[in-house]
Protein backbone atom coordinates (compact mmCIF):
# COMPACT_ATOMS: atom_id res chain seq x y z
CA UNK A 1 -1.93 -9.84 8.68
CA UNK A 2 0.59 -9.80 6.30
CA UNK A 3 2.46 -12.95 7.47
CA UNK A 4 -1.24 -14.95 7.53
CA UNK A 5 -1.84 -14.14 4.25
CA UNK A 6 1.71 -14.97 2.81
CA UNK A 7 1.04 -18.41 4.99
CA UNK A 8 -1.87 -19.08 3.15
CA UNK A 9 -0.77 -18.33 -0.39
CA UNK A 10 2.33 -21.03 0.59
CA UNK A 11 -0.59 -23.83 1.69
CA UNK A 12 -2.60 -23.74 -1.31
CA UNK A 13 0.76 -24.09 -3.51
CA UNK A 14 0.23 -27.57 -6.00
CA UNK A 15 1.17 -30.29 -3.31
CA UNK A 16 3.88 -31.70 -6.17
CA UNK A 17 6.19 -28.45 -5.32
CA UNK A 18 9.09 -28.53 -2.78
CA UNK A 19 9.87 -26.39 -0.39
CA UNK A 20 12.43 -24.68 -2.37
CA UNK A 21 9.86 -23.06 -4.65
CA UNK A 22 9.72 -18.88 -4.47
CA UNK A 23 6.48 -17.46 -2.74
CA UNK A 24 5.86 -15.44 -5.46
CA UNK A 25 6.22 -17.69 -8.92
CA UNK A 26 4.74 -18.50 -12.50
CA UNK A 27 1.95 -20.81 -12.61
CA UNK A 28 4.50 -23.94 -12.87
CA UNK A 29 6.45 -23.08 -9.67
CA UNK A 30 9.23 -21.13 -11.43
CA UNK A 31 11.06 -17.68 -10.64
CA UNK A 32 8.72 -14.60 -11.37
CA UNK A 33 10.79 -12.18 -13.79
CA UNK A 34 9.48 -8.81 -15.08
CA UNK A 35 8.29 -10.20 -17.87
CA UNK A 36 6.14 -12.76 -16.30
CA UNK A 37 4.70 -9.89 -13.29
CA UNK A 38 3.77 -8.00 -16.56
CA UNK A 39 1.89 -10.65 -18.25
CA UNK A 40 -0.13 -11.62 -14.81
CA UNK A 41 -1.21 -7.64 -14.46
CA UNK A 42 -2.02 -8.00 -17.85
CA UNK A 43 -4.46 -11.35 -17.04
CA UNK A 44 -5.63 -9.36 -14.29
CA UNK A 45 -6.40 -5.84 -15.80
CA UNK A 46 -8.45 -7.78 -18.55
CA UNK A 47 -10.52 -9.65 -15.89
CA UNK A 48 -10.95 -6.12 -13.89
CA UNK A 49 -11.79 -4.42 -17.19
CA UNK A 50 -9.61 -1.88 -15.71
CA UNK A 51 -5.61 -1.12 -16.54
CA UNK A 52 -3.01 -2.10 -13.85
CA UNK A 53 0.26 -0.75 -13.55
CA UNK A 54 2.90 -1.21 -11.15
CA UNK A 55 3.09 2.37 -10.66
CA UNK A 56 -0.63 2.72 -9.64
CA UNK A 57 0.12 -0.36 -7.14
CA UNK A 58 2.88 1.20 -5.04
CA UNK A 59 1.02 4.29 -5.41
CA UNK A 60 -1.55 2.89 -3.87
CA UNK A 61 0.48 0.84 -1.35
CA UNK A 62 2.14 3.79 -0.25
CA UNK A 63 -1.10 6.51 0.12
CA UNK A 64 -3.35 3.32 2.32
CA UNK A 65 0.16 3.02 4.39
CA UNK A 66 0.22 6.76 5.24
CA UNK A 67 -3.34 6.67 6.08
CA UNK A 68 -3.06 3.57 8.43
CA UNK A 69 -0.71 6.00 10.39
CA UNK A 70 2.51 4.94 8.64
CA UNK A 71 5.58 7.17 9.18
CA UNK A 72 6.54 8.44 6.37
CA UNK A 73 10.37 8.18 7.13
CA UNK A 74 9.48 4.34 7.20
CA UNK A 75 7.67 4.50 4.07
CA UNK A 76 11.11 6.02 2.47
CA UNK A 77 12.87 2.98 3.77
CA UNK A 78 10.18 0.64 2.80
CA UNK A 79 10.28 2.18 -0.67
CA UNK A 80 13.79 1.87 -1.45
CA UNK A 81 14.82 5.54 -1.42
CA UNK A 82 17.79 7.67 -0.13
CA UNK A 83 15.48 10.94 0.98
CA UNK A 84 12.04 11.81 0.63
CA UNK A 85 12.11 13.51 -2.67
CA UNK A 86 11.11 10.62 -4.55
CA UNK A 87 8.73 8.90 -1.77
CA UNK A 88 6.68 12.25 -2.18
CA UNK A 89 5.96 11.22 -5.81
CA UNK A 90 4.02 8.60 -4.82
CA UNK A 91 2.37 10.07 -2.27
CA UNK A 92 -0.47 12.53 -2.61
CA UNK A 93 -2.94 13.14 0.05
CA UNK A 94 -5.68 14.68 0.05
CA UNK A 95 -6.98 17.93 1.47
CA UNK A 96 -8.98 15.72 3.68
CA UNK A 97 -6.28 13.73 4.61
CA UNK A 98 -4.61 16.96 5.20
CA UNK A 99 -7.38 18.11 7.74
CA UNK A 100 -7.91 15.14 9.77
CA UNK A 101 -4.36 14.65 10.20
CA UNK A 102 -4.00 18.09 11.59
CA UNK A 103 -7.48 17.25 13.62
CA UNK A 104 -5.37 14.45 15.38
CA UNK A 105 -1.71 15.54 15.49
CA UNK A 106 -2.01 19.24 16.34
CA UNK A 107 -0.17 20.47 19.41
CA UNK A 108 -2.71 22.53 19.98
CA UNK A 109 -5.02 19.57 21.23
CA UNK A 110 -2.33 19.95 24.18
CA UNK A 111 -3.27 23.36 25.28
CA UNK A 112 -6.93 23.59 23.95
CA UNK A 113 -9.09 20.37 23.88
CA UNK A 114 -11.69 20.40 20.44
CA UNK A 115 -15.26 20.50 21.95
CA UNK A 116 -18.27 19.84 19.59
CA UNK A 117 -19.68 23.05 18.24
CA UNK A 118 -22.67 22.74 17.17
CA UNK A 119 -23.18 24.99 13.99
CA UNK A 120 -26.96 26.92 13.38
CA UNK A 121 -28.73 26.02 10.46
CA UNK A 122 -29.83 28.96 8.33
């Protein structure tokens, strides 16, 4: 998915630009610097009415990988870091994301298969 999408954003690149130009660049085909990924948020947060940050990006990269079933040993790596101290930072779940992990990954599903209960209504 990931690869499509990065194929598309190089075909609808101005047809003047060579080859050589980065995937990710300025509006003229240039190299992307902080400053210029902090202006575009900026563009974008005002068209969103809504602040972006790049904190609130990874953060949110890094929660949606986790609950696509993303190791979180790979996440480390994917992140950049040397243990899991800082990846946890990012990375809050939920309680619910708490409870249907366990649902799913319990060994007791092994031993003792989850049958529907059906609960009384009082």
């Amino acid at each position: 998915m990931t690869v499509n999408t990065v194929r598309e954003l190089i075909q609808a690149r101005h047809p003047a630009w060579k080859d050589n130009v980065p995937v990710f660049c300025t509006t003229e085909g240039g190299y992307m610097n902080s400053m210029t990924w902090g202006d575009r948020l900026e563009i974008y947060s005002k068209k969103l009415s809504r602040k972006i940050r790049p904190y609130e990006l990874r953060h949110a990269f890094a929660l949606q990988y986790l609950r696509n079933g993303g190791h979180a040993l790979a996440l480390q790596k994917t992140l950049g870091y040397i243990d899991l101290t800082m990846t946890k930072r990012y990375v809050s779940l939920t309680q619910n994301d708490l409870r249907q992990q366990h649902t799913t990954t319990s060994p007791l599903n092994t031993f003792a298969p989850q049958r529907n209960k059906v609960r009384k209504i009082k």
